[in-house]
N, C-alpha and C. Protein backbone atom coordinates (compact mmCIF):
# COMPACT_ATOMS: atom_id res chain seq x y z
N UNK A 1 59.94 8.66 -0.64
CA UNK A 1 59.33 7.42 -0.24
C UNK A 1 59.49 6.44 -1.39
N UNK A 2 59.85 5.24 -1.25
CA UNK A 2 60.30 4.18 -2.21
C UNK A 2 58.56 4.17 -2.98
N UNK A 3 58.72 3.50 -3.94
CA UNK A 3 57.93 3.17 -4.90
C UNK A 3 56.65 2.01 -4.03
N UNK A 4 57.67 0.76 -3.99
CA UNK A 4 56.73 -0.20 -2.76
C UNK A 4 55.82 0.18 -2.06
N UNK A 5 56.68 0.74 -1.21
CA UNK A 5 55.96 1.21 0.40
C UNK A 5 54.97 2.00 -0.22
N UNK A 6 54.98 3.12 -1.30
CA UNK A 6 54.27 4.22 -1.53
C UNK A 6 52.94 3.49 -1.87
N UNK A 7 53.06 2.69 -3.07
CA UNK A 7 52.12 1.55 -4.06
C UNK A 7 50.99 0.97 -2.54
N UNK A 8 51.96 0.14 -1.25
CA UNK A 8 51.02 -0.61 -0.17
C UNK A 8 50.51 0.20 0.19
N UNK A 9 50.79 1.62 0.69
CA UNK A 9 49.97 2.61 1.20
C UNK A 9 48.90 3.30 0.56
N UNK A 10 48.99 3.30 -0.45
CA UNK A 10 47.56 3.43 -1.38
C UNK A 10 46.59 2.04 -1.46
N UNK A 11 47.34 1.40 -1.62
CA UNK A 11 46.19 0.01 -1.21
C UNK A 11 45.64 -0.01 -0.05
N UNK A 12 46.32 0.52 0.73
CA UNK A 12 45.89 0.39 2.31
C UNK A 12 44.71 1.26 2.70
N UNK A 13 44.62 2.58 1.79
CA UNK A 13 43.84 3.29 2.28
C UNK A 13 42.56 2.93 1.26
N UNK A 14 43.09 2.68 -0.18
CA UNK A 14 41.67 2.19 -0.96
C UNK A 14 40.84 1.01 -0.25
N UNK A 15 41.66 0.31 0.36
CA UNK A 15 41.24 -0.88 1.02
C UNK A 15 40.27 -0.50 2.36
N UNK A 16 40.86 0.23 3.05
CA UNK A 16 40.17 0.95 4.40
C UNK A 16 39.03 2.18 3.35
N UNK A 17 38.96 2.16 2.62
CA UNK A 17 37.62 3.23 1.87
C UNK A 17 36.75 2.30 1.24
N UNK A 18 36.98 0.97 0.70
CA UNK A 18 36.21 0.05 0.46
C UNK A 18 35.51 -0.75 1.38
N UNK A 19 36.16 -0.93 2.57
CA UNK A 19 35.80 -1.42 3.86
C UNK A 19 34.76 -0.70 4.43
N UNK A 20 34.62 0.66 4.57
CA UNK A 20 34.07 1.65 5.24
C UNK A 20 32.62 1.33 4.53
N UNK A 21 32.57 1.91 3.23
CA UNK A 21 31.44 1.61 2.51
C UNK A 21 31.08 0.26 2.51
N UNK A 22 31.28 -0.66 2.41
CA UNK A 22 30.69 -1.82 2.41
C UNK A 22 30.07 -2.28 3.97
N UNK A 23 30.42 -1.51 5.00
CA UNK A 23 30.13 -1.74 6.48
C UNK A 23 29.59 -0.45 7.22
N UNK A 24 29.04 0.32 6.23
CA UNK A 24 28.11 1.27 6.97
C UNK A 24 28.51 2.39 7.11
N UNK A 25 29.87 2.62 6.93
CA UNK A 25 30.77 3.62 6.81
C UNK A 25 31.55 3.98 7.80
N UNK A 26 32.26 5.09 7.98
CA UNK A 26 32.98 5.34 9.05
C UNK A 26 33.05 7.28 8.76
N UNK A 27 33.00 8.07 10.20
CA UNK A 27 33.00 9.21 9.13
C UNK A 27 31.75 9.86 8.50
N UNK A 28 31.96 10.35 7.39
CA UNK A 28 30.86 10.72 6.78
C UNK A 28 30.28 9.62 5.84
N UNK A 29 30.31 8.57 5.99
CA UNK A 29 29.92 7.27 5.31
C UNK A 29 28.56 6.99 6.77
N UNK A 30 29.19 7.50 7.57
CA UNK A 30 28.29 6.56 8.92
C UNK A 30 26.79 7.62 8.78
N UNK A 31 25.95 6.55 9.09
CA UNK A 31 24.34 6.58 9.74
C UNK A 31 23.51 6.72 8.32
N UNK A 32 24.22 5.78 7.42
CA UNK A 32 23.77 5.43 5.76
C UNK A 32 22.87 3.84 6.12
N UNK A 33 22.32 3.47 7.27
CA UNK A 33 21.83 2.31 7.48
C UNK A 33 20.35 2.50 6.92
N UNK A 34 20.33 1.31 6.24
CA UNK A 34 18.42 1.55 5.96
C UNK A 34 17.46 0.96 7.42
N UNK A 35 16.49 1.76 7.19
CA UNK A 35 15.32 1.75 8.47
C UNK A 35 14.04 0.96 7.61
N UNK A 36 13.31 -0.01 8.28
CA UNK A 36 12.02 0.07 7.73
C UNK A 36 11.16 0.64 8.93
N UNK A 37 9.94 1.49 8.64
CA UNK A 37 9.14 2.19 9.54
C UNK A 37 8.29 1.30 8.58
N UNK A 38 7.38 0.72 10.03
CA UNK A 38 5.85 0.08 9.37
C UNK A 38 4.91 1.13 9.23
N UNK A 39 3.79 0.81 9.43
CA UNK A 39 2.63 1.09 8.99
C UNK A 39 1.68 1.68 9.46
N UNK A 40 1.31 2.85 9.63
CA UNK A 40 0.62 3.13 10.61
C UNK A 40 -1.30 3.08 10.07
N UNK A 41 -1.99 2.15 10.65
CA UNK A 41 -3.26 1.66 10.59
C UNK A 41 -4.34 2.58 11.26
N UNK A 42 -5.18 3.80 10.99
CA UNK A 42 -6.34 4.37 11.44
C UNK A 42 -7.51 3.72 11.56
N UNK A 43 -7.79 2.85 12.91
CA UNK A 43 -8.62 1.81 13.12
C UNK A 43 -10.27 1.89 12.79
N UNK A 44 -10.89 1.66 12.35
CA UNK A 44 -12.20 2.22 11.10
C UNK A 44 -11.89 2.99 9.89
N UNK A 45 -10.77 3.81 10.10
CA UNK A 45 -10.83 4.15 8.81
C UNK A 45 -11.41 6.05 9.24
N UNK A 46 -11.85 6.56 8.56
CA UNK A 46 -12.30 7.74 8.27
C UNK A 46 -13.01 8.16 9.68
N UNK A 47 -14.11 7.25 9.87
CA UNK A 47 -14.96 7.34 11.16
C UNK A 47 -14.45 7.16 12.39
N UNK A 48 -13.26 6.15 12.25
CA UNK A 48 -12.19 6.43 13.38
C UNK A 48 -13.39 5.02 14.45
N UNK A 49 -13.62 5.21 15.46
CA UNK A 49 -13.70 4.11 16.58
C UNK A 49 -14.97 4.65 17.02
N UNK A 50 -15.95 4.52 16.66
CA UNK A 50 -17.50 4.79 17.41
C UNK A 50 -18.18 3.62 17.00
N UNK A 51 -19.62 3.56 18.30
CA UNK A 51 -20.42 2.45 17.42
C UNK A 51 -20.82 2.37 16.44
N UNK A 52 -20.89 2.99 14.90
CA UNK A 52 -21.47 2.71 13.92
C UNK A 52 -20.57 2.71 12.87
N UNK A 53 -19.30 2.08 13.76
CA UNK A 53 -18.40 2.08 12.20
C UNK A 53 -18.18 0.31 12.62
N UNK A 54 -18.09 -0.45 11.18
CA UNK A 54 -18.10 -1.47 11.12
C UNK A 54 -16.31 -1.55 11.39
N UNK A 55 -15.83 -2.03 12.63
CA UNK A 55 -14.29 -2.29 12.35
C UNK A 55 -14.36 -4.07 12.07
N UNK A 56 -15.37 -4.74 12.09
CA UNK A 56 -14.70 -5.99 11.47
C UNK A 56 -14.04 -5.81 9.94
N UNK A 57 -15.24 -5.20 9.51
CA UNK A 57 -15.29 -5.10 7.74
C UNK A 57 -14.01 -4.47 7.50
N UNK A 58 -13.37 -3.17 8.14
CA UNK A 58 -12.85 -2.59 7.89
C UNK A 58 -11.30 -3.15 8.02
N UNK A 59 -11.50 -4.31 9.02
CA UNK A 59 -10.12 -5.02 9.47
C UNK A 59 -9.84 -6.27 8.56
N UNK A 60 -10.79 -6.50 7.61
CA UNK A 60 -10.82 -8.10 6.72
C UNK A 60 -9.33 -8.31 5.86
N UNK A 61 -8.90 -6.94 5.01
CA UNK A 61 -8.55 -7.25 4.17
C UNK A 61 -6.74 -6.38 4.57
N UNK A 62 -6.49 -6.41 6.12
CA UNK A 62 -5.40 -5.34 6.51
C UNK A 62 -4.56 -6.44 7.19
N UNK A 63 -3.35 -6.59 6.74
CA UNK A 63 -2.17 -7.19 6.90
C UNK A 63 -1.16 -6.12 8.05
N UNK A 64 -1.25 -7.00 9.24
CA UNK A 64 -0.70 -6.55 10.57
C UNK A 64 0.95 -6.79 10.78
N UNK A 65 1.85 -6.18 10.83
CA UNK A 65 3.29 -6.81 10.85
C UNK A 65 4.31 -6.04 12.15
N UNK A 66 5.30 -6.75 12.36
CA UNK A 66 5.74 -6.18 13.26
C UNK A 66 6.43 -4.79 13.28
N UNK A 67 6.21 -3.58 13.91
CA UNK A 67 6.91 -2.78 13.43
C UNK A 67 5.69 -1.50 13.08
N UNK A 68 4.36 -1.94 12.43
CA UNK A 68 2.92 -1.29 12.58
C UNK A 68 2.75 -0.38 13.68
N UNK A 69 1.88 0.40 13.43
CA UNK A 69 1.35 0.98 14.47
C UNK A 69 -0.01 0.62 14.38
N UNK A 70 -0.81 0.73 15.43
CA UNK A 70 -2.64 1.11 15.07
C UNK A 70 -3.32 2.55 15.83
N UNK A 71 -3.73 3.37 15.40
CA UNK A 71 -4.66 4.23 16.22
C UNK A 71 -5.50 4.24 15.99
N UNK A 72 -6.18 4.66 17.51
CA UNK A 72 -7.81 4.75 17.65
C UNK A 72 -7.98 6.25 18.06
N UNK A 73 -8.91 6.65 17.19
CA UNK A 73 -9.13 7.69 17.23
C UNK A 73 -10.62 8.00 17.92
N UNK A 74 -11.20 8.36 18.71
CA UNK A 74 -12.46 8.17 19.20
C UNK A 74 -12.79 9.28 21.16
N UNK A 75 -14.05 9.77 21.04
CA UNK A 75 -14.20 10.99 21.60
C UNK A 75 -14.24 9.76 22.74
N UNK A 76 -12.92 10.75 24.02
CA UNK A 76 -12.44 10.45 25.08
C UNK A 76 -13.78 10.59 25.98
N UNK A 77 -14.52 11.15 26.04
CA UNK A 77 -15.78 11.64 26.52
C UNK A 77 -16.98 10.57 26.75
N UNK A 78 -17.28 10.05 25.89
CA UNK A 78 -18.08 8.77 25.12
C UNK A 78 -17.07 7.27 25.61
N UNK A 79 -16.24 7.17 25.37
CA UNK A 79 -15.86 5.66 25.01
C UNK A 79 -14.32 5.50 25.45
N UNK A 80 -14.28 4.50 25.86
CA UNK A 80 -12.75 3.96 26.54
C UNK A 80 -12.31 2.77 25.59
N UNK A 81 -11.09 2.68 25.25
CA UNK A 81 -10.99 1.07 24.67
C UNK A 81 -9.83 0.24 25.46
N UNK A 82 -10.24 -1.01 25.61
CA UNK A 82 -9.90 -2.00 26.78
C UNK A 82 -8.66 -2.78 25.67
N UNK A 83 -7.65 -3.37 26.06
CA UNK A 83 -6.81 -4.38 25.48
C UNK A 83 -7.25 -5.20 26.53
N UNK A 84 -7.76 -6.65 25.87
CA UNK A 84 -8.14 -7.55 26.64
C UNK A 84 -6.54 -8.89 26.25
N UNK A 85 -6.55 -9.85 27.04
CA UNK A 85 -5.47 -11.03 27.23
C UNK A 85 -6.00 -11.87 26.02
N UNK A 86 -7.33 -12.35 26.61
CA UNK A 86 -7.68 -13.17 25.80
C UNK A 86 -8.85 -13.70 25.02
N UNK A 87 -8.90 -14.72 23.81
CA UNK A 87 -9.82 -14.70 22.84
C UNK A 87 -11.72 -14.59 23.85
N UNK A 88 -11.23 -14.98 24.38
CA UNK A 88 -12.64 -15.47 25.76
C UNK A 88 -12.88 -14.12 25.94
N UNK A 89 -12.13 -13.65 26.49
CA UNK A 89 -12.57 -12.24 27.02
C UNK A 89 -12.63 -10.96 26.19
N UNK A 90 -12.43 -10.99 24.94
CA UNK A 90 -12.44 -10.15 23.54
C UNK A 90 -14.06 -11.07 22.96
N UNK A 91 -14.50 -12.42 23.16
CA UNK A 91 -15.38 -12.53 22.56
C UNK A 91 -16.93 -12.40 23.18
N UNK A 92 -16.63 -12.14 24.71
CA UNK A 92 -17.21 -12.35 25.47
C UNK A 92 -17.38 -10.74 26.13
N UNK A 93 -16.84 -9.66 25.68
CA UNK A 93 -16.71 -8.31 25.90
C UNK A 93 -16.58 -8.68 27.47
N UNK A 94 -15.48 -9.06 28.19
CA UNK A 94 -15.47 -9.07 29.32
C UNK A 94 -14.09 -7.85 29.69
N UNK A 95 -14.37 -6.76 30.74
CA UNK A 95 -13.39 -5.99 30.65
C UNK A 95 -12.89 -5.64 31.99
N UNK A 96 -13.08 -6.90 33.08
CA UNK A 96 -12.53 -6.64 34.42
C UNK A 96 -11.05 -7.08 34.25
N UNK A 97 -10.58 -7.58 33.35
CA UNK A 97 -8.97 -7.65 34.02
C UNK A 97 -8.49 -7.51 32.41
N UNK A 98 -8.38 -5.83 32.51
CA UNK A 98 -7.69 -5.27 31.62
C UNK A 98 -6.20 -5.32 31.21
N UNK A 99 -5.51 -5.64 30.02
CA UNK A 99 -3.75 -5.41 30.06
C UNK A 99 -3.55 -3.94 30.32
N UNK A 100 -4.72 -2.99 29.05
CA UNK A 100 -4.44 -2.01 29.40
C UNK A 100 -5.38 -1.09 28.81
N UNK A 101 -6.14 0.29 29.08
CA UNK A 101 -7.23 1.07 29.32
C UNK A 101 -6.65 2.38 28.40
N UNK A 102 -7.20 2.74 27.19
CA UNK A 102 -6.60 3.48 26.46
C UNK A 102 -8.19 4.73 26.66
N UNK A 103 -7.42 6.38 26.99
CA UNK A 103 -8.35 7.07 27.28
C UNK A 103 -8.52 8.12 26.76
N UNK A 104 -7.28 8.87 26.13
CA UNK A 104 -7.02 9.97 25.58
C UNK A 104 -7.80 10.29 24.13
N UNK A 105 -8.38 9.79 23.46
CA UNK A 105 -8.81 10.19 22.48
C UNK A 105 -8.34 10.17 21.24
N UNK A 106 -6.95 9.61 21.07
CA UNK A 106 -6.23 9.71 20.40
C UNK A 106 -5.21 8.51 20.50
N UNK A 107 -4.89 7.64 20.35
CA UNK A 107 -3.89 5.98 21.24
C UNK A 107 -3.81 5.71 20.01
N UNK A 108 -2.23 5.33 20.22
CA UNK A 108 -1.31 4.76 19.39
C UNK A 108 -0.91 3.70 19.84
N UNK A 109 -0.76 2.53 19.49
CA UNK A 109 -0.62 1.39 19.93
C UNK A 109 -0.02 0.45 19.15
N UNK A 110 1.89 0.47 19.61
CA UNK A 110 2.95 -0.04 18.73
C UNK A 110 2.73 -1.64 18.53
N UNK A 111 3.16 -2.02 17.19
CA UNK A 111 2.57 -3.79 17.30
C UNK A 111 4.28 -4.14 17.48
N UNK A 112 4.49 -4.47 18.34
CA UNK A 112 6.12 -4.46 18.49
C UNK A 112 6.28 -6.42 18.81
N UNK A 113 5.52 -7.09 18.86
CA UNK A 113 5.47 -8.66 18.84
C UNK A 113 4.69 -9.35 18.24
N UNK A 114 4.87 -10.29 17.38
CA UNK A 114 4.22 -11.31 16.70
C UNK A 114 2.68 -11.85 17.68
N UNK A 115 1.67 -12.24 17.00
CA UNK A 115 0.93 -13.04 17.65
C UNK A 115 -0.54 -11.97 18.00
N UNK A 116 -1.60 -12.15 18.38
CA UNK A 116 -2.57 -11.84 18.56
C UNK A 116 -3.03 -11.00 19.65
N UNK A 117 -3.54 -9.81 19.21
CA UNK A 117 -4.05 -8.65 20.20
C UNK A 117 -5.43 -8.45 20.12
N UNK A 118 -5.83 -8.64 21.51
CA UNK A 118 -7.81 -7.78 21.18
C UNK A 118 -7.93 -6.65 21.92
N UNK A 119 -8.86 -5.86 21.07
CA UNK A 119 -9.49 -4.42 21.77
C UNK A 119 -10.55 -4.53 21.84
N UNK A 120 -11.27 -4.18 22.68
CA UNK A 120 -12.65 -3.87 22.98
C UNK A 120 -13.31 -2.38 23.90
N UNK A 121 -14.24 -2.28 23.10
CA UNK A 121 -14.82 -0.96 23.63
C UNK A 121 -15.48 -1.72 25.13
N UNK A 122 -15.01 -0.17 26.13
CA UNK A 122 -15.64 -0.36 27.31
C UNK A 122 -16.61 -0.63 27.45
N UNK A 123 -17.43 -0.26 26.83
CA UNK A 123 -18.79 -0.01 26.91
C UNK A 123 -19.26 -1.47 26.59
N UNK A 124 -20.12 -2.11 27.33
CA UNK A 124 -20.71 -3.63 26.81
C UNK A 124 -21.16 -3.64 25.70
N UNK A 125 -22.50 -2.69 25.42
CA UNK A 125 -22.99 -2.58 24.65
C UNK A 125 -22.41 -2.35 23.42
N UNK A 126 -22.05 -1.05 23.19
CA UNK A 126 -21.05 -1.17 22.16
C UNK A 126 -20.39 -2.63 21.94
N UNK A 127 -19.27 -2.99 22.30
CA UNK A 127 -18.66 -4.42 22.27
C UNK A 127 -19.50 -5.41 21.38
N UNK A 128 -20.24 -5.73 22.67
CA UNK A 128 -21.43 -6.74 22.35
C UNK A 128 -22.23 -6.65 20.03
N UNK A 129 -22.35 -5.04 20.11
CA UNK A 129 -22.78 -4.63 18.88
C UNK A 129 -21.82 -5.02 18.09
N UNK A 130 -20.06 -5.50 18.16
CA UNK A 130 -19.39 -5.10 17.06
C UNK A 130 -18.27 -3.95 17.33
N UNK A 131 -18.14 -3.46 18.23
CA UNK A 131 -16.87 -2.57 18.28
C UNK A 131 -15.75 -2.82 19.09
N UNK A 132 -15.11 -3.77 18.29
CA UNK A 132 -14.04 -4.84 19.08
C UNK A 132 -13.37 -5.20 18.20
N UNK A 133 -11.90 -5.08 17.90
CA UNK A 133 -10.75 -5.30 16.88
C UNK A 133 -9.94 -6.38 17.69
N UNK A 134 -9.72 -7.69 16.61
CA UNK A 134 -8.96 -8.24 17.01
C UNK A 134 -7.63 -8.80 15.79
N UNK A 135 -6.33 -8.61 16.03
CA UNK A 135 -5.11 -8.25 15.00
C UNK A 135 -4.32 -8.72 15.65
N UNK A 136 -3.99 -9.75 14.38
CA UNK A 136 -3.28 -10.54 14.60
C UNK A 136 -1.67 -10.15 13.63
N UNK A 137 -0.47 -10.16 14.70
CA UNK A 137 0.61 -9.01 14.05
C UNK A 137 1.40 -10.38 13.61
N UNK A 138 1.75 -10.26 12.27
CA UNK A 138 2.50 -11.27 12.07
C UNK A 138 4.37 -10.87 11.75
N UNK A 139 5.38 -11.80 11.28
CA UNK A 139 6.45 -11.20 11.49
C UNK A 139 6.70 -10.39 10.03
N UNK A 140 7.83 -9.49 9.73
CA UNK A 140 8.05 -8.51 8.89
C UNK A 140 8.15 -9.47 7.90
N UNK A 141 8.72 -10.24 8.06
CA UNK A 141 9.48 -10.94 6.52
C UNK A 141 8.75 -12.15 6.12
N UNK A 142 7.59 -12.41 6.40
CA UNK A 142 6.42 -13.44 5.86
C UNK A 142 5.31 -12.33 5.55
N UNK A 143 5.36 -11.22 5.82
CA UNK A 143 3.86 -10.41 5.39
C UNK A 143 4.34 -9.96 4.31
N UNK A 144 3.21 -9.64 3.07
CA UNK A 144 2.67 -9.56 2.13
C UNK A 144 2.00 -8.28 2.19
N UNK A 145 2.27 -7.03 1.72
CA UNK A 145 1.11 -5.70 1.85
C UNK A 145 0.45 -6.05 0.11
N UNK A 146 -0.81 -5.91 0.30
CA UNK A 146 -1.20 -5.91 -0.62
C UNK A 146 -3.10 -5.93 -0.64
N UNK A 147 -3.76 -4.61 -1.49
CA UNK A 147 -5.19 -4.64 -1.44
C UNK A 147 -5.43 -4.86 -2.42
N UNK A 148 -7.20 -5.70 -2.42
CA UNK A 148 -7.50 -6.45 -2.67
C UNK A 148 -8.50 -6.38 -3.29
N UNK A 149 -8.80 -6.62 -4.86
CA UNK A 149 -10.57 -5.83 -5.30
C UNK A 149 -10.49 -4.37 -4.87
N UNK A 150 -11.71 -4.22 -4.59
CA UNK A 150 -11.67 -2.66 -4.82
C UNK A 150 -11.68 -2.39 -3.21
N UNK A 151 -10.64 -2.75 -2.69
CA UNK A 151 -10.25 -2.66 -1.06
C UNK A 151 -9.55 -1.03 -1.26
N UNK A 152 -8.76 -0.68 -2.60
CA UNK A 152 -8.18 0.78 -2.36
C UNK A 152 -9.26 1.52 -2.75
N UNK A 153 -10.06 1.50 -3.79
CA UNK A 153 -11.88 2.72 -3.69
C UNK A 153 -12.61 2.61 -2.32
N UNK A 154 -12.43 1.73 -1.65
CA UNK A 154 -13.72 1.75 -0.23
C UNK A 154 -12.60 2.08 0.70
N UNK A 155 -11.43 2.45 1.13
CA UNK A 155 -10.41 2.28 2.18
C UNK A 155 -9.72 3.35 1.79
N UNK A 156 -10.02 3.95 1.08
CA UNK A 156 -8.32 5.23 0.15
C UNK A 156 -7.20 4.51 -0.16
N UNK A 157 -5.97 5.25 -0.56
CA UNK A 157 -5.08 4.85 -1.22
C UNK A 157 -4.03 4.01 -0.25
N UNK A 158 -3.40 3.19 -0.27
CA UNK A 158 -2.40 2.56 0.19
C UNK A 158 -1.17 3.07 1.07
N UNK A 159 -0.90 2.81 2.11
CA UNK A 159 0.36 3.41 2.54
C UNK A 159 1.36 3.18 1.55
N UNK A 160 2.43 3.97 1.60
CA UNK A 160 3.78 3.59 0.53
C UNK A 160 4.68 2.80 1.09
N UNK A 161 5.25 1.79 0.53
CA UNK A 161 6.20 0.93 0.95
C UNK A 161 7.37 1.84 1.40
N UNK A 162 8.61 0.88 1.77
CA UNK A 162 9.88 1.53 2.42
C UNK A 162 10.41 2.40 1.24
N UNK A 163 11.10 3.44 1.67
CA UNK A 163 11.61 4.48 1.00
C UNK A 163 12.99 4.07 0.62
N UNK A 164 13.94 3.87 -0.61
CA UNK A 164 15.44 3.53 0.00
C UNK A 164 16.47 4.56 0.31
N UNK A 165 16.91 3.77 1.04
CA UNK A 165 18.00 4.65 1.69
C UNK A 165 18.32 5.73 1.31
N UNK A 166 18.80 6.71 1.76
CA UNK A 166 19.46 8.29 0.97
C UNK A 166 21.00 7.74 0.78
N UNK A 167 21.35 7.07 1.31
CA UNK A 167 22.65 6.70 1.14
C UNK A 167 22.65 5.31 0.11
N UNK A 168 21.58 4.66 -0.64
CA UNK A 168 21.98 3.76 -1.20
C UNK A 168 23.25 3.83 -2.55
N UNK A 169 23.49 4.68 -2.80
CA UNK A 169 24.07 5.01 -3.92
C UNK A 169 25.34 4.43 -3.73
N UNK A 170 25.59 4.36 -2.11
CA UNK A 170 27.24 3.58 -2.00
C UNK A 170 27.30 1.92 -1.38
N UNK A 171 25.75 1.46 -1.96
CA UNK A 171 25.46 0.00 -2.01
C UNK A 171 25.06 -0.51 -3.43
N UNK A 172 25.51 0.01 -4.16
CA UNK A 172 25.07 -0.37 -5.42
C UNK A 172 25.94 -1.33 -6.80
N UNK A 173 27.01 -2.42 -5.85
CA UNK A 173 27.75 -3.11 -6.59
C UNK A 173 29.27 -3.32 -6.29
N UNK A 174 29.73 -4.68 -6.15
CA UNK A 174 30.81 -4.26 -6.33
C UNK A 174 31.64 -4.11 -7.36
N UNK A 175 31.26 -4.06 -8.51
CA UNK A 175 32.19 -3.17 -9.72
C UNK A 175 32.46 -1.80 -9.66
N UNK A 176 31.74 -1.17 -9.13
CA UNK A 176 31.29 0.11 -8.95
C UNK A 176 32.52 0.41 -7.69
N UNK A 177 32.59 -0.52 -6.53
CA UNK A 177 33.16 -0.14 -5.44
C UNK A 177 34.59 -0.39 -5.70
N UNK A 178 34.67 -1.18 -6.79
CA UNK A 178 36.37 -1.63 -7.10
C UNK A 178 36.79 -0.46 -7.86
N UNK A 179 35.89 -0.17 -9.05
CA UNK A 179 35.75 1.33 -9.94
C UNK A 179 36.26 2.64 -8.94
N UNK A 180 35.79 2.64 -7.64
CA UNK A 180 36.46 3.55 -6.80
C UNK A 180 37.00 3.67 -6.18
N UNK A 181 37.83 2.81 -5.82
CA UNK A 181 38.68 2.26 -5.30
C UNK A 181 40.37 2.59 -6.09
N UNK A 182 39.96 2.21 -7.27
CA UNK A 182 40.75 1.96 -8.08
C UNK A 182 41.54 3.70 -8.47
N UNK A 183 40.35 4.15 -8.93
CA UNK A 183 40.36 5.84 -9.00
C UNK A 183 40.80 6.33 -7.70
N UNK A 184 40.33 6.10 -6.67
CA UNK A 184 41.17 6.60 -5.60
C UNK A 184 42.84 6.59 -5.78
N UNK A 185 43.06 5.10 -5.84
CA UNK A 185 44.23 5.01 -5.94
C UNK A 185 45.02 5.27 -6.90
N UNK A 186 44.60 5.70 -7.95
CA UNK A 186 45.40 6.26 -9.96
C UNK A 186 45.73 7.93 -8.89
N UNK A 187 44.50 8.49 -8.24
CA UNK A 187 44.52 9.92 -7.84
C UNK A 187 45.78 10.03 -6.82
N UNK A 188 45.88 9.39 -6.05
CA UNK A 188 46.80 9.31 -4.86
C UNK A 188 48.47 8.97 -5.51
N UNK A 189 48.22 8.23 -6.34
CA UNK A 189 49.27 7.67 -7.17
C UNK A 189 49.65 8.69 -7.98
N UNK A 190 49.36 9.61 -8.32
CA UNK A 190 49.61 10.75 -8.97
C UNK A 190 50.32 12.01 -8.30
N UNK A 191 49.34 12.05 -7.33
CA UNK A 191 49.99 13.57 -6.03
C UNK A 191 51.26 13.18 -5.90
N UNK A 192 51.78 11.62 -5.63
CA UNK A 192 52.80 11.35 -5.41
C UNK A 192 53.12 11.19 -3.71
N UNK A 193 51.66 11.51 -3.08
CA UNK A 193 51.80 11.44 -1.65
C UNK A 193 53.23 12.14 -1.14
């Protein structure tokens, strides 16, 4: 094989191995994409969703984003919790025209859109007392995680931010990516193909 042709064909393939990595890969380069998983929120906290847990207090200082989860944890037996439409009917514990009736004891409830959600306990009374969350989910890339005073001693410790990638190691520059590139091609250039 001439010298030329040999020389473009090593470029060609350092070129298609630089490409790969810089676009997610191809191969064993592929499914190196980073994920963010939000947050998953235990609504009261420790006590979970009964009447004598304060969820205003507990909701003051908690930054809602898209991508969150919230659960309510609370005996299926005792208590239902209502997603109400609107501020009127979240302030007003009104629960005839439900979005939707969470029963299991256990509800997870994805914040998958910007903008304002209310819950309210079935129960009037309850409601009426204070056991009614209203969270407002804002978008990923304007929220701020961050507690506040001694919000981590009364609340426990903090969820952990995003993890990076297992694959970041082949996003880390392009000197680095020319650096291997380059070595690819001294190696290939050598075998003599």
């Amino acid at each position: 094989m001439d010298s030329f042709l040999k020389s473009q064909l090593v470029l060609a393939i350092g070129a298609l191995v630089l490409f790969s990595i810089d676009h997610g890969g191809v191969g064993v380069f592929r499914g190196c994409e980073a994920t963010i998983k939000g947050v998953d929120h235990v609504v009261g906290g420790d006590p979970g969703w009964e009447a004598n847990t304060d969820v205003a207090t507990w909701a003051v200082n908690k930054i809602f984003t898209v991508g969150d989860s919230i659960w309510f944890a609370y005996s299926a037996a005792e208590e239902r919790i209502v997603e109400v439409e609107s501020k009127e009917e979240f302030e007003s514990c009104k629960v005839g025209n439900p979005i939707r009736m969470y029963t299991e004891g256990l509800s997870r409830v994805s914040l998958e859109n910007e903008g304002s959600r209310y819950f309210i306990s079935s129960s009037s009374e309850s409601c009426k007392n204070g056991l009614k969350l209203h969270v407002n989910v804002q978008p990923q890339s304007k929220a701020v995680r961050e507690i506040k005073g001694d919000d981590a001693v009364n609340r426990g410790v903090a969820a952990e931010g995003p993890k990076p990638s297992s694959c970041s190691h082949f996003h880390q520059g392009s000197s680095l990516k020319w650096f291997a590139m380059a070595f690819i091609c001294f190696i290939i250039s050598l075998r003599g193909l």
